[in-house]
C-alpha atoms as a PDB file:
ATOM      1  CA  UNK A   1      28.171 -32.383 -12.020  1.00  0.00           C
ATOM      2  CA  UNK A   2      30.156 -29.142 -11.077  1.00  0.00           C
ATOM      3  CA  UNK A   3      27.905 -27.818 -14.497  1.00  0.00           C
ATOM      4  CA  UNK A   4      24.835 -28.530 -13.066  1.00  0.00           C
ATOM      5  CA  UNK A   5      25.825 -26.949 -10.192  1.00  0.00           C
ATOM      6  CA  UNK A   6      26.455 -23.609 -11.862  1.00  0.00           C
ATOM      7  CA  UNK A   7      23.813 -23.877 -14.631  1.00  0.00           C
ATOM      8  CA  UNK A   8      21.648 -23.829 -11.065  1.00  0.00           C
ATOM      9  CA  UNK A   9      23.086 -21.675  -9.060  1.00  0.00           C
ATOM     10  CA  UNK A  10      23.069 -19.002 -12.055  1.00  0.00           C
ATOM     11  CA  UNK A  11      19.300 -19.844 -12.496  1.00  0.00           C
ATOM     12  CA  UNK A  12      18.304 -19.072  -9.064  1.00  0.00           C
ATOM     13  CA  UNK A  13      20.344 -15.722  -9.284  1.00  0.00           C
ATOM     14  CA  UNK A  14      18.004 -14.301 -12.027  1.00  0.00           C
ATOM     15  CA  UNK A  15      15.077 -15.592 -10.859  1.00  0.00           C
ATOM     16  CA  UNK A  16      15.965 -13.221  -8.023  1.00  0.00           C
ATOM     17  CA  UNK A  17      13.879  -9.501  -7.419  1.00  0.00           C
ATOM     18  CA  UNK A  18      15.311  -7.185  -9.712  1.00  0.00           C
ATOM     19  CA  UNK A  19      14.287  -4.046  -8.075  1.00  0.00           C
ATOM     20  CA  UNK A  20      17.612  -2.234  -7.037  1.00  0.00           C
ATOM     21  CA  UNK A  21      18.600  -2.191  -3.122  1.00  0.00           C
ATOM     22  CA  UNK A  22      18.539   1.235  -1.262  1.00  0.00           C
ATOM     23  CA  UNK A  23      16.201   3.826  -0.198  1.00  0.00           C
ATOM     24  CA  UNK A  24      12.653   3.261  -1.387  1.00  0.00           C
ATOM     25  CA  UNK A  25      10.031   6.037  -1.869  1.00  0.00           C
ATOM     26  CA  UNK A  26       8.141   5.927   1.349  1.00  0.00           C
ATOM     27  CA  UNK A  27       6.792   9.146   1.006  1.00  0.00           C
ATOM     28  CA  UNK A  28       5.730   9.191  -2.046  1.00  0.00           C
ATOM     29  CA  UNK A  29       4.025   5.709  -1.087  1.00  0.00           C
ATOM     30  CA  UNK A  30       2.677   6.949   2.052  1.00  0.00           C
ATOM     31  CA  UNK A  31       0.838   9.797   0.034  1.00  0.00           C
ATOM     32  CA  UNK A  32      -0.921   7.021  -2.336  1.00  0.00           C
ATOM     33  CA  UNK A  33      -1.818   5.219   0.570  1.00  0.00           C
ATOM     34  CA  UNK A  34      -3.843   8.086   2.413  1.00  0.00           C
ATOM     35  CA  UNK A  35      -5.000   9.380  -0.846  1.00  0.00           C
ATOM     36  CA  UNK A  36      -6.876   5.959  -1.384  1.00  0.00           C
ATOM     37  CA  UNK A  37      -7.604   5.744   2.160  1.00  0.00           C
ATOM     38  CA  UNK A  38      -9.421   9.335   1.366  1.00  0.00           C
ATOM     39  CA  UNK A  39     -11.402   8.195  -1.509  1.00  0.00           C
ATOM     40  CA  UNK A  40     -12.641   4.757   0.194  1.00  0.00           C
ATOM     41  CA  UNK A  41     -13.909   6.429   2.996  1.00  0.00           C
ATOM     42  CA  UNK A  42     -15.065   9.348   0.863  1.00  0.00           C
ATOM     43  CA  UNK A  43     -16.863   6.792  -1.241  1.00  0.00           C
ATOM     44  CA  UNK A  44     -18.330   4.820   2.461  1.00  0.00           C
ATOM     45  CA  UNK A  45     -19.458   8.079   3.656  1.00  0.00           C
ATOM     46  CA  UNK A  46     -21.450   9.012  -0.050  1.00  0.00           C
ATOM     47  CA  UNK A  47     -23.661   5.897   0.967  1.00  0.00           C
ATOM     48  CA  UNK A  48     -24.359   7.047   4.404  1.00  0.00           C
ATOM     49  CA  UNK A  49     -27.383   8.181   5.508  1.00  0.00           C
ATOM     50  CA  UNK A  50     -28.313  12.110   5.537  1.00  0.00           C
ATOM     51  CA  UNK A  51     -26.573  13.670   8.305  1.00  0.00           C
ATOM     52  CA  UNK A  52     -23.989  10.968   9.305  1.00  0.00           C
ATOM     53  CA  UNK A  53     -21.886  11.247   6.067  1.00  0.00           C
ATOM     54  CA  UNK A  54     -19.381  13.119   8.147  1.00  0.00           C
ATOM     55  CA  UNK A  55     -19.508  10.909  11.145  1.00  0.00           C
ATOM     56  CA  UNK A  56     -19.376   7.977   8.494  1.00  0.00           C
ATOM     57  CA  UNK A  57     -16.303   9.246   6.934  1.00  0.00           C
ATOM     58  CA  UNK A  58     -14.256  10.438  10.198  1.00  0.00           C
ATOM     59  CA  UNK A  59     -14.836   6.869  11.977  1.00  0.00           C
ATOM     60  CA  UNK A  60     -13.096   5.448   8.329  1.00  0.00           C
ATOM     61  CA  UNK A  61     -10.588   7.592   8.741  1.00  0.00           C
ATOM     62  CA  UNK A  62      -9.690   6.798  12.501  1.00  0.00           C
ATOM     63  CA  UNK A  63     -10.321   2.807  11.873  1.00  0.00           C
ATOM     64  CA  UNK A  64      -7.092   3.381   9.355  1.00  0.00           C
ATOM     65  CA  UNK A  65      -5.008   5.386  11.736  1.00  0.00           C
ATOM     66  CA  UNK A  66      -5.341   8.408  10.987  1.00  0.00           C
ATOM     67  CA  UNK A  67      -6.226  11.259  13.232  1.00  0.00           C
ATOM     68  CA  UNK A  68      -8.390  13.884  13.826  1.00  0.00           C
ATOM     69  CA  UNK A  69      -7.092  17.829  13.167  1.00  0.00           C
END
């Protein structure tokens, strides 16, 4: 019984994440993120009609949090 026990409880430890604990890399994260955010709004505005492509693309833009410069 006190095998099963371990044989579980050492299961369950490697089923575990194995990414390591500590500081992640937000920024470098945070820079994907708004350059996708960039393109998929890019890419909304290209299907715009003439003259709002701008408009098109600055509403994406504010709808994901980003503002205005």
């Amino acid at each position: 019984m006190k095998y099963r026990l371990l044989v579980a409880a050492m299961f369950l430890t490697s089923c575990t994440s194995q990414q390591p604990t500590g500081l992640s890399d937000t920024k470098n994260q945070t820079k994907k993120d708004q350059d996708r955010d960039v393109y998929e709004c890019a890419r909304e505005a290209t299907f715009a009609g003439v003259g709002t492509k701008q408009q098109v693309f600055d509403n994406c833009m504010r709808a994901r949090g980003y503002k205005e410069k």
